[in-house]
Protein backbone atom coordinates (compact mmCIF):
# COMPACT_ATOMS: atom_id res chain seq x y z
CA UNK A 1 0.00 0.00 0.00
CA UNK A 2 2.60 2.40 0.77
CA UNK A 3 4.69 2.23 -2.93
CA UNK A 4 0.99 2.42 -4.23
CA UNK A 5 0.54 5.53 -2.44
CA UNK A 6 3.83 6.59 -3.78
CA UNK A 7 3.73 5.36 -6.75
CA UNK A 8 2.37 8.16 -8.44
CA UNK A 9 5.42 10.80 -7.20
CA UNK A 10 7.40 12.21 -9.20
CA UNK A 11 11.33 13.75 -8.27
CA UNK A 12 10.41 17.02 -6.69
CA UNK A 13 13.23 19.52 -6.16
CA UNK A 14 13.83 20.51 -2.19
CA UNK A 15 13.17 19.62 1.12
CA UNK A 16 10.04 20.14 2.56
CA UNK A 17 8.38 17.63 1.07
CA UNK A 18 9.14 15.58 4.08
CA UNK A 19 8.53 18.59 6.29
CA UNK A 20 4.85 17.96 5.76
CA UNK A 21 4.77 15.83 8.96
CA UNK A 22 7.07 17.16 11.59
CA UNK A 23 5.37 18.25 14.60
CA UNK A 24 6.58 20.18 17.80
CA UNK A 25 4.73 21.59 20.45
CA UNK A 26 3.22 25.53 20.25
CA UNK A 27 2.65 26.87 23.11
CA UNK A 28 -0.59 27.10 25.61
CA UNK A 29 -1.92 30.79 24.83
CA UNK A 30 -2.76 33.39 27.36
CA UNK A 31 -1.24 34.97 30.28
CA UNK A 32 -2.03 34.77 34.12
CA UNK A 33 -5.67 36.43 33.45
CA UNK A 34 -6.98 35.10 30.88
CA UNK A 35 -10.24 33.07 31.38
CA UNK A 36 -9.65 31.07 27.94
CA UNK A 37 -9.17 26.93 29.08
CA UNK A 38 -6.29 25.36 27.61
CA UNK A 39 -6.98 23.45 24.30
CA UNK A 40 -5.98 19.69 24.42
CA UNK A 41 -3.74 18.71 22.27
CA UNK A 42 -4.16 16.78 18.93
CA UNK A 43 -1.92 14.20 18.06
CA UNK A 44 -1.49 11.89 14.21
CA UNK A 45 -2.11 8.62 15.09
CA UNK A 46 1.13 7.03 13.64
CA UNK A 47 0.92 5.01 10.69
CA UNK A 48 0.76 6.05 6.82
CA UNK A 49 -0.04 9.29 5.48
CA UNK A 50 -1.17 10.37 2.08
CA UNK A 51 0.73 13.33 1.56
CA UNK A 52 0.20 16.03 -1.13
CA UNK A 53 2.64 19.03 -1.45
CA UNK A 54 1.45 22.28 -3.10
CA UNK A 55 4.06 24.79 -4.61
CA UNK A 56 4.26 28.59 -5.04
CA UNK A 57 4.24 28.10 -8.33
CA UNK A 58 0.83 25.89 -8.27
CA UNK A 59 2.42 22.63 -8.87
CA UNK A 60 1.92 19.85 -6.46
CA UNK A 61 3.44 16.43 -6.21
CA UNK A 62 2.23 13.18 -4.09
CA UNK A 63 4.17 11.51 -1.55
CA UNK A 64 4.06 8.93 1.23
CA UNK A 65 4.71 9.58 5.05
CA UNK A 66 5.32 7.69 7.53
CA UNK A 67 4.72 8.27 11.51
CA UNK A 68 6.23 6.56 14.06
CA UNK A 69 4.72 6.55 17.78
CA UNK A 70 8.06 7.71 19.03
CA UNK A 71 7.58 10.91 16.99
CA UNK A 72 10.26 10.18 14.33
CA UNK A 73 8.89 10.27 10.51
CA UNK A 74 10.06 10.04 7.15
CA UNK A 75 8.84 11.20 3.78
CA UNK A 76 9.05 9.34 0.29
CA UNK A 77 8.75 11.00 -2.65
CA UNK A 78 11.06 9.04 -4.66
CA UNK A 79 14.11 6.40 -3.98
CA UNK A 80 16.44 9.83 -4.53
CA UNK A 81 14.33 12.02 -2.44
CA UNK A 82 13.52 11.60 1.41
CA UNK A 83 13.22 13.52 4.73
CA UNK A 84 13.36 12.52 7.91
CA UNK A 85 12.45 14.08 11.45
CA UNK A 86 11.13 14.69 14.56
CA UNK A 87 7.86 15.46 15.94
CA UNK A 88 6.11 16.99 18.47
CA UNK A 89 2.52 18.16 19.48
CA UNK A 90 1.56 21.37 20.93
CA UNK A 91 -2.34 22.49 22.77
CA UNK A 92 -5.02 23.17 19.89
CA UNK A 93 -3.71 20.90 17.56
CA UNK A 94 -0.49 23.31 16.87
CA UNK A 95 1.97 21.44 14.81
CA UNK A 96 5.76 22.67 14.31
CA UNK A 97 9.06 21.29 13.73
CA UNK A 98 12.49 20.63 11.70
CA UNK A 99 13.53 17.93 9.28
CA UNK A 100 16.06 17.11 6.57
CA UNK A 101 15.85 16.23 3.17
CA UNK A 102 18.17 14.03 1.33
CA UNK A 103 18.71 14.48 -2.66
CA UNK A 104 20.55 12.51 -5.25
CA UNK A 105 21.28 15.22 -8.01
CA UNK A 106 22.14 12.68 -10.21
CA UNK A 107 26.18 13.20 -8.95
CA UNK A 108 26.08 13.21 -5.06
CA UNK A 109 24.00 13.58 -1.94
CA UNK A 110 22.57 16.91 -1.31
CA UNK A 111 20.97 17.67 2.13
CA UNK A 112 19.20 21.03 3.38
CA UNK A 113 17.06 21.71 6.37
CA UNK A 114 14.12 23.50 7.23
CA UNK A 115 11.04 24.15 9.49
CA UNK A 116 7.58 23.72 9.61
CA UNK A 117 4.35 25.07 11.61
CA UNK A 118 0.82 24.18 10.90
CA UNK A 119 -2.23 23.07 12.69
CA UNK A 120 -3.82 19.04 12.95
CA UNK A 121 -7.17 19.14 12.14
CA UNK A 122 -8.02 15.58 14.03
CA UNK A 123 -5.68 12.80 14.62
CA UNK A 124 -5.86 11.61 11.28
CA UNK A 125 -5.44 15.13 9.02
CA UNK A 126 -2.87 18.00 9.30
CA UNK A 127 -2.19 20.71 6.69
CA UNK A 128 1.47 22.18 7.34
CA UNK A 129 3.22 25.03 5.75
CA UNK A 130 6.82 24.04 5.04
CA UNK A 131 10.30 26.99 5.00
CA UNK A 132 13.71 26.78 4.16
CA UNK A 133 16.17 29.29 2.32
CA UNK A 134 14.33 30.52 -1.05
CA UNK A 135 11.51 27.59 -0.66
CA UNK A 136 8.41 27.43 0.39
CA UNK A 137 5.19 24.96 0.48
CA UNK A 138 1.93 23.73 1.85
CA UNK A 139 1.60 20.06 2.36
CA UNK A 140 -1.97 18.26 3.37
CA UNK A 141 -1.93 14.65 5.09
CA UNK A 142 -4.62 11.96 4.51
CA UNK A 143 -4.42 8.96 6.87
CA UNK A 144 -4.71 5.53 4.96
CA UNK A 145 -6.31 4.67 8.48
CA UNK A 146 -7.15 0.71 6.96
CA UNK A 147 -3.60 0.14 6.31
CA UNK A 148 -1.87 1.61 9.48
CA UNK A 149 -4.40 -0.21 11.35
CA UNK A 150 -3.31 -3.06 10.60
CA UNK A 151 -0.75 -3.30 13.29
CA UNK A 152 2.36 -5.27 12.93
CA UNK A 153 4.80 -7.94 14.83
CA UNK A 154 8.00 -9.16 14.41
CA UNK A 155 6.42 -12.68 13.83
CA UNK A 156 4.36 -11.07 10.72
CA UNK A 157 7.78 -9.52 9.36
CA UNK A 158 10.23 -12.44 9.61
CA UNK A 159 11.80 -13.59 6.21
CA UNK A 160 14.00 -13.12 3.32
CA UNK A 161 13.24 -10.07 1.06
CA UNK A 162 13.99 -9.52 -2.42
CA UNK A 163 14.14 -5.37 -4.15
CA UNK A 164 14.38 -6.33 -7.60
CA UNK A 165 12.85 -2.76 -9.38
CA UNK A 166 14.28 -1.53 -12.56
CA UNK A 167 17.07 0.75 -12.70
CA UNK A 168 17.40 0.31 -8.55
CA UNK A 169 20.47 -1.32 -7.25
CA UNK A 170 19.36 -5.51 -6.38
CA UNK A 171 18.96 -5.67 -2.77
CA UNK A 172 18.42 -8.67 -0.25
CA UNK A 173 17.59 -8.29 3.35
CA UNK A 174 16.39 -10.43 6.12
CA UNK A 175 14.46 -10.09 9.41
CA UNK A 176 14.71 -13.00 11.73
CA UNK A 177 12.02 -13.65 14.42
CA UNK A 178 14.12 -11.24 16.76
CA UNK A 179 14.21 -8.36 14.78
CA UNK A 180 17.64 -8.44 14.14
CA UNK A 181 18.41 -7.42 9.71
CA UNK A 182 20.65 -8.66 7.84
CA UNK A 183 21.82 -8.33 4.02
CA UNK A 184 23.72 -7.28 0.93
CA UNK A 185 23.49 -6.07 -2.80
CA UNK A 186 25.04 -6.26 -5.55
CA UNK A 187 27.41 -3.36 -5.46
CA UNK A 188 29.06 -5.51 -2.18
CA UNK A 189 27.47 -3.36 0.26
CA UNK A 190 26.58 -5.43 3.75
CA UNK A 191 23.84 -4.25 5.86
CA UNK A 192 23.38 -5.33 9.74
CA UNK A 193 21.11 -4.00 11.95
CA UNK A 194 17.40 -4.52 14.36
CA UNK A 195 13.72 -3.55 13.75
CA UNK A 196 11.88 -2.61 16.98
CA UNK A 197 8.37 -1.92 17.27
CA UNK A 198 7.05 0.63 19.00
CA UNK A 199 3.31 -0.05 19.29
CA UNK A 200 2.24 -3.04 17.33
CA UNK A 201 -1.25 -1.63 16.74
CA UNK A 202 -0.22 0.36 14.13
CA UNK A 203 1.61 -0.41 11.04
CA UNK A 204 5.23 1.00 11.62
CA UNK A 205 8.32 -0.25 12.39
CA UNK A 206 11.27 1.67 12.88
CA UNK A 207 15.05 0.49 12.00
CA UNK A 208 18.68 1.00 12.86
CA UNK A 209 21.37 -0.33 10.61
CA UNK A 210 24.83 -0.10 9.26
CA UNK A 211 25.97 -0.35 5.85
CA UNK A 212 29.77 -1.38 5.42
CA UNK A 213 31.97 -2.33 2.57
CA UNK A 214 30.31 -0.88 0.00
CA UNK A 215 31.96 0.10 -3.75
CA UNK A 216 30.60 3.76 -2.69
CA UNK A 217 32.45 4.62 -0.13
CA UNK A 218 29.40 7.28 0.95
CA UNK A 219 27.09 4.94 1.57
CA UNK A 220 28.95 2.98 4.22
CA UNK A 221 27.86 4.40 8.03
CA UNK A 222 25.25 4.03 10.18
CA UNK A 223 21.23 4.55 9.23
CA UNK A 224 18.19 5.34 11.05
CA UNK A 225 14.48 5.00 9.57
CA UNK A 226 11.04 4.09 9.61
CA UNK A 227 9.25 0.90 7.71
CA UNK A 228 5.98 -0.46 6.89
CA UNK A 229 4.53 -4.03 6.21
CA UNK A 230 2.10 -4.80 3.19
CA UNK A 231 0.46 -7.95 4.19
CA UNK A 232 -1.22 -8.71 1.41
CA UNK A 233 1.82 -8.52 -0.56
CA UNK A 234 4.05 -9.69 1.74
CA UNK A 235 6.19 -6.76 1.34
CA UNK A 236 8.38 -4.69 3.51
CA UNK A 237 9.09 -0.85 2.97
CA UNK A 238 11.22 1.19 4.95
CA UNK A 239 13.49 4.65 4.45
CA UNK A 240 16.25 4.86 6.28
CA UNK A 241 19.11 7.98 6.34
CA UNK A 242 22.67 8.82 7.42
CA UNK A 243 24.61 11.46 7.65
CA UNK A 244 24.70 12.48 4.32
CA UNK A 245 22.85 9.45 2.57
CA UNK A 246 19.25 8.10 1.97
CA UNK A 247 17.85 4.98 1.69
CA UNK A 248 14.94 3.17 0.96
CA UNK A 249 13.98 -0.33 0.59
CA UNK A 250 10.91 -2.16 -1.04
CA UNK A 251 11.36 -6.00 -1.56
CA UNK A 252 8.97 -9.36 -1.29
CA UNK A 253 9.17 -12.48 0.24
């Protein structure tokens, strides 16, 4: 469900795509005297997002977000364009935050961050207004509230995965019943690393893992990210980034 959702994206120039999600806390209005009760605060549920980015310009492109219970998320809106952050909520539904974006240019990584503020309409919607140097957008999320329902276990996502998509480097990884990863592709690059799952009522999994001895010397280091499982399938997806790299993975049993 989540490469359907994303399916449909094209390469969009900067950051803020994955902006659209970040979330940290606004402050409680009103001073000492004011007779205004505090608003509660609206949290996304974690799970999948829909994710539709509007330009200045009056373009838009589609991506797919995902939101971890811990408050981490990333942002796919193509295999050479994701963003990763952190979230927070604030009283009244206030949403703000900060998040990086990592770009293939078609020669090297490119990263740039920015910051976000906007407002969650109800734990499943948020429309969020995205800044950086020179750049600016306005990004509306959708939950896909049957899919990150479905919840998740390590037992569900134990196995042997194949990416095998054109013009994308091949790609084997494996999940034993304990979460911990390991794998390799063709390039030589060896990947090691654990899934843990935060809430397994909802369909996210985040991931730690290192890439060493790879023919491109960038992409060996140490990766952080955020996954999804597509039962039907029996696919994994999950976008993971480094210090100056991004990954993401999409393979079947």
């Amino acid at each position: 469900m989540l490469y359907r959702i994303k399916a449909s994206a094209r390469i969009s120039s900067p950051l803020l795509m994955g902006l659209v999600l970040a979330a940290c806390g606004g402050s409680g209005g009103g001073g000492l005297t004011s007779d205004t009760p505090d608003q509660p605060t609206i949290e996304l549920k974690p799970g999948g997002y829909a994710t539709t980015i509007a330009f200045d310009d009056g373009s838009t492109v589609d991506a797919a977000t995902l939101l971890s219970p811990s408050g981490r998320f990333v942002v796919l809106v193509d295999f050479d364009d994701i963003t990763s952050g952190i979230l927070e909520y604030g009283s009244g539904g206030t949403i703000t935050g900060i998040g990086t974006d990592y770009v293939f240019d078609g020669l090297s990584w490119q990263t740039q961050s920015g910051t976000i503020s906007g407002e969650a309409a109800s734990s499943s919607s948020a429309t969020i207004t995205a800044i950086a140097p020179g750049y600016e957008s306005t990004s509306t999320l959708e939950r896909d509230d049957q899919y990150s329902d479905l919840g998740v276990t390590l037992a569900s996502l134990s196995g042997t995965y194949t990416m095998d998509v054109p013009g994308v480097t091949l790609t084997s990884v494996t999940i034993a019943s304990d979460g911990i990863i390991t794998g390799n592709d063709e390039t030589g690059c060896v990947f090691n690393g654990n899934v843990a799952i935060p809430d397994p009522r909802y369909n996210v999994y985040e991931v730690t893992y290192s890439a060493n001895n790879c023919a491109d010397s960038q992409r060996n280091g140490d990766y952080s990210g955020i996954g999804a499982y597509d039962p039907d399938l029996g696919e994994v997806q999950f976008a993971g980034t480094g210090n100056q790299v991004a990954s993401f993975f999409i393979g079947t049993k």
